[in-house]
C-alpha atoms as a PDB file:
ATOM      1  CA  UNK A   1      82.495 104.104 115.017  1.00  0.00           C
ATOM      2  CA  UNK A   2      85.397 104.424 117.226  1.00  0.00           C
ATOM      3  CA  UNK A   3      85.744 107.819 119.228  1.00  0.00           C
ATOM      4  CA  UNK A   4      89.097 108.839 117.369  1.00  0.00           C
ATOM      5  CA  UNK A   5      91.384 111.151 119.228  1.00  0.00           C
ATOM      6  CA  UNK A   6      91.914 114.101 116.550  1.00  0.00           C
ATOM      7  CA  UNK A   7      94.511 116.744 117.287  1.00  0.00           C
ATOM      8  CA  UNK A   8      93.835 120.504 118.304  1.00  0.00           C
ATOM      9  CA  UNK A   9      92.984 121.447 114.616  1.00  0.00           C
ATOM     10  CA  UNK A  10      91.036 118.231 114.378  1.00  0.00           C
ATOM     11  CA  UNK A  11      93.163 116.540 112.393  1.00  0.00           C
ATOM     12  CA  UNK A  12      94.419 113.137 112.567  1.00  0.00           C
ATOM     13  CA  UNK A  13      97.510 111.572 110.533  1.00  0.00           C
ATOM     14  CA  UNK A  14      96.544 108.924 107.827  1.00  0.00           C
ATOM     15  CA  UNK A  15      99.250 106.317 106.474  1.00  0.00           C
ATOM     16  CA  UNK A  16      98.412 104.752 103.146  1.00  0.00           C
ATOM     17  CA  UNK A  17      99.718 101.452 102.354  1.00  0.00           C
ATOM     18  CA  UNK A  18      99.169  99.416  99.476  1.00  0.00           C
ATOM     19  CA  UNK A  19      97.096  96.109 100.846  1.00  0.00           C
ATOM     20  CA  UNK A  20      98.701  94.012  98.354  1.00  0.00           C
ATOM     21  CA  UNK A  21     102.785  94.611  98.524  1.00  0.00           C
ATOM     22  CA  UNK A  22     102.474  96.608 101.648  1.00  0.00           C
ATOM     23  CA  UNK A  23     104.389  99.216 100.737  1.00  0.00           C
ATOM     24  CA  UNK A  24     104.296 102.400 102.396  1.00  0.00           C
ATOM     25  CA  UNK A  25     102.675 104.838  99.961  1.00  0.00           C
ATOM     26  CA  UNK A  26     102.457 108.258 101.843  1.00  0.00           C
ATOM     27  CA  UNK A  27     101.166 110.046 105.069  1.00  0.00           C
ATOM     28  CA  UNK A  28      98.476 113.059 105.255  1.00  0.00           C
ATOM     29  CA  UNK A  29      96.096 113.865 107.371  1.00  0.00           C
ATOM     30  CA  UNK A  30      92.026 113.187 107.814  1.00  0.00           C
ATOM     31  CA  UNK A  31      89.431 115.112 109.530  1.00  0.00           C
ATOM     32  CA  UNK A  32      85.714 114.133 110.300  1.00  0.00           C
ATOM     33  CA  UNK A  33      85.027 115.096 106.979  1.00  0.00           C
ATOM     34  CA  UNK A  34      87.177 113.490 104.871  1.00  0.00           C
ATOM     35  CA  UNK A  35      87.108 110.032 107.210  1.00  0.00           C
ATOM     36  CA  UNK A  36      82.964 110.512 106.196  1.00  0.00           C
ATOM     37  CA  UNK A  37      84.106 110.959 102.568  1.00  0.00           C
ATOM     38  CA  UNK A  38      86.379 108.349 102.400  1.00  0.00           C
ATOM     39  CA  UNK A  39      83.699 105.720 104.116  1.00  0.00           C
ATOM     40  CA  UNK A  40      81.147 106.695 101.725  1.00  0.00           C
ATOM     41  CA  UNK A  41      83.011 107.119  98.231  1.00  0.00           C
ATOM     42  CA  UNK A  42      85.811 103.723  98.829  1.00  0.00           C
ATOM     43  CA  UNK A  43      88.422 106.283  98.113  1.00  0.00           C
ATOM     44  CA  UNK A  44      90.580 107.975  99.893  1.00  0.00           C
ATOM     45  CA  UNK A  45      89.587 111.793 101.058  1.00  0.00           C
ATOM     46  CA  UNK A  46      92.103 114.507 103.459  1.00  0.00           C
ATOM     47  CA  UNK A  47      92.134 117.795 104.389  1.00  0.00           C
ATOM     48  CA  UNK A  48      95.510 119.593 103.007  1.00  0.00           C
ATOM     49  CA  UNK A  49      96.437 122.022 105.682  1.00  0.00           C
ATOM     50  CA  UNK A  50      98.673 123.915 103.119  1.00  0.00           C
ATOM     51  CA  UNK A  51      95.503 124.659 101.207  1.00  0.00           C
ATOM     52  CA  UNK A  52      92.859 124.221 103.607  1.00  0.00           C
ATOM     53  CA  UNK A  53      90.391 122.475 101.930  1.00  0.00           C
ATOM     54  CA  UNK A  54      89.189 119.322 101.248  1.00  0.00           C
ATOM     55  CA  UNK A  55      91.176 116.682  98.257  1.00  0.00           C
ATOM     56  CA  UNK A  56      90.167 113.435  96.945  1.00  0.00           C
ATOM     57  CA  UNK A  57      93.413 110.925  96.269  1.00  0.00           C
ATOM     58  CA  UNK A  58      93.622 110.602  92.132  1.00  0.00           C
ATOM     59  CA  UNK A  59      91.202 113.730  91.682  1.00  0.00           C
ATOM     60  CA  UNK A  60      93.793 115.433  88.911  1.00  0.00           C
ATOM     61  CA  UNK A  61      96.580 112.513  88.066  1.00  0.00           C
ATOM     62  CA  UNK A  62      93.864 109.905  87.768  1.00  0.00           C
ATOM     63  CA  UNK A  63      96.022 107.650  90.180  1.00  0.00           C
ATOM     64  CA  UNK A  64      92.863 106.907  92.744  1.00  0.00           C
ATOM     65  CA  UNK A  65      93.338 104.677  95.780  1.00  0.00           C
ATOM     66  CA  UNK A  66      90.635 102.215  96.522  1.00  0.00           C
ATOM     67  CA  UNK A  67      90.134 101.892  99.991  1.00  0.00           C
ATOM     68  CA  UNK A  68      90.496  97.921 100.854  1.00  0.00           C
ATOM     69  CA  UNK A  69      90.796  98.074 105.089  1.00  0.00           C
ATOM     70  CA  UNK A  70      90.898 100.746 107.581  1.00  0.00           C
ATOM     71  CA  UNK A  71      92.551 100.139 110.632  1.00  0.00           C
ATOM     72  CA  UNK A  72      92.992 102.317 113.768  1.00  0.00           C
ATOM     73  CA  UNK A  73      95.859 102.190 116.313  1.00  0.00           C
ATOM     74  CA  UNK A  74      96.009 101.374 120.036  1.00  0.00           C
ATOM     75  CA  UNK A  75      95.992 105.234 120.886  1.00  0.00           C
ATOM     76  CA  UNK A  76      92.967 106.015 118.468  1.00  0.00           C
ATOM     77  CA  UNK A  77      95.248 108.916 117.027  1.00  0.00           C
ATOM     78  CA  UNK A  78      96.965 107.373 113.506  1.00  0.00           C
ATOM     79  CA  UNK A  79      94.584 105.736 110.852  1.00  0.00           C
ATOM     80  CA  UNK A  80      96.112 102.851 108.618  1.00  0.00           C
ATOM     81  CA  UNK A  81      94.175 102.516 105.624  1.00  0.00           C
ATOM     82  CA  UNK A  82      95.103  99.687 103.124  1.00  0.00           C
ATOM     83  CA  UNK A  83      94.507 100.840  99.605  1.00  0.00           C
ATOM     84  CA  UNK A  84      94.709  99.278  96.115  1.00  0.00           C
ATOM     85  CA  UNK A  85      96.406 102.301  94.258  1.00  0.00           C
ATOM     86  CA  UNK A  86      95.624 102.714  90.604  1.00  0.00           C
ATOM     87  CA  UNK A  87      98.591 104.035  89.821  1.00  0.00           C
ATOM     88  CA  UNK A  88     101.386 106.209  91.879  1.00  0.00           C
ATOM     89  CA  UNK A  89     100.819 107.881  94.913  1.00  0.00           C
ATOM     90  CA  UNK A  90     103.622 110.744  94.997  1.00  0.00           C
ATOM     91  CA  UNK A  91     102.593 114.124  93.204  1.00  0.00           C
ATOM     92  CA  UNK A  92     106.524 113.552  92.137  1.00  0.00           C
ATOM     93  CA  UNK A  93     105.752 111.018  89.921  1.00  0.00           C
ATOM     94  CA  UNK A  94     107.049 107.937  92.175  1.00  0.00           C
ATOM     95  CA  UNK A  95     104.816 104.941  93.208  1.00  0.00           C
ATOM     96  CA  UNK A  96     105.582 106.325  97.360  1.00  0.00           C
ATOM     97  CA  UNK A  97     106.282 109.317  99.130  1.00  0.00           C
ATOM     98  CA  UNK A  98     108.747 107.669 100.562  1.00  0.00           C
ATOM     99  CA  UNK A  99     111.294 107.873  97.146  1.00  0.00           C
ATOM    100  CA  UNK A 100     114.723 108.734  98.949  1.00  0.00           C
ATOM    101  CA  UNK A 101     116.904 107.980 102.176  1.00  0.00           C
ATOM    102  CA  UNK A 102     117.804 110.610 104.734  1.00  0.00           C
ATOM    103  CA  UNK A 103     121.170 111.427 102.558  1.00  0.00           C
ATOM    104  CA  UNK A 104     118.866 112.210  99.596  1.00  0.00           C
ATOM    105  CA  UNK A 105     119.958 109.273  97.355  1.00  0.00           C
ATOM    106  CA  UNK A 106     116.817 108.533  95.164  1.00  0.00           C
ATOM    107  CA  UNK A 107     115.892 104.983  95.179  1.00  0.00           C
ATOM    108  CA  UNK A 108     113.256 104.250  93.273  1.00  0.00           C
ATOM    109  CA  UNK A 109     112.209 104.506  89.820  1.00  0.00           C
ATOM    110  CA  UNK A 110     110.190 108.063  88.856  1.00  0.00           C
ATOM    111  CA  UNK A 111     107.016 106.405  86.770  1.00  0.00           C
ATOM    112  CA  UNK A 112     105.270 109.744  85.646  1.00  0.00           C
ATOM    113  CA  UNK A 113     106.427 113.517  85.111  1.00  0.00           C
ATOM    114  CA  UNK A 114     104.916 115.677  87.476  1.00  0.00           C
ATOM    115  CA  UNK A 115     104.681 118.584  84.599  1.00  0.00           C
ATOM    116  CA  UNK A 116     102.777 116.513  82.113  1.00  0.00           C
ATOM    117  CA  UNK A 117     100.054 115.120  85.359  1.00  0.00           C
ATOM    118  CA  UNK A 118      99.591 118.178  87.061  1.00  0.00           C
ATOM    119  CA  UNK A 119      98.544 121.581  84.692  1.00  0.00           C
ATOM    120  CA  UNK A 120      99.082 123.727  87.435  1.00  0.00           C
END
């Protein structure tokens, strides 16, 4: 494999796009661990640095992400990995992360409520 270039808390940034519409779906990050995870399960795996610990795409909303391609960029430091999502990928309940502009307009569609997915 190729000798990625992981920051100072061994991390490295992960975007998730959807290999069929290519539509951004969200960022978050990877470590060795979850990169191992990922290769070995088809889905994707990341590290939440919020919660440090270890979180499998899907594993309470159901809304997995089948790992099609993985693709590394010219600088080793950013992953790309093309997914086919079963179902949204936003814990809001939209199918990106990336649901409003920079002026906080909404614009797209919310497909799920968060509150009825997530029992937290």
């Amino acid at each position: 494999m190729l000798k990625l270039k992981f920051d100072e808390k061994g991390l490295i940034p992960a975007i998730i796009q959807d290999a069929k519409t290519k539509e951004v779906l969200m960022l978050a990050y990877m470590n060795a661990e979850s990169i191992r995870r990922t290769l070995k399960t088809g889905k994707t795996w990341f590290y939440s640095r919020s919660r440090k610990k270890f979180w499998m795409k899907g594993e309470e909303s159901g809304n997995v992400q089948k790992v099609k391609k993985i693709l590394i960029d010219c600088d080793a430091d950013t992953i790309l990995i093309l997914v086919e999502p079963k179902g949204p990928a936003c814990h809001e309940g939209y199918n990106s992360c990336f649901f409003r502009k920079i002026n906080g307009k909404i614009i797209l569609k919310r497909i799920f409520d968060p509150k009825k997915v997530y029992k937290k």
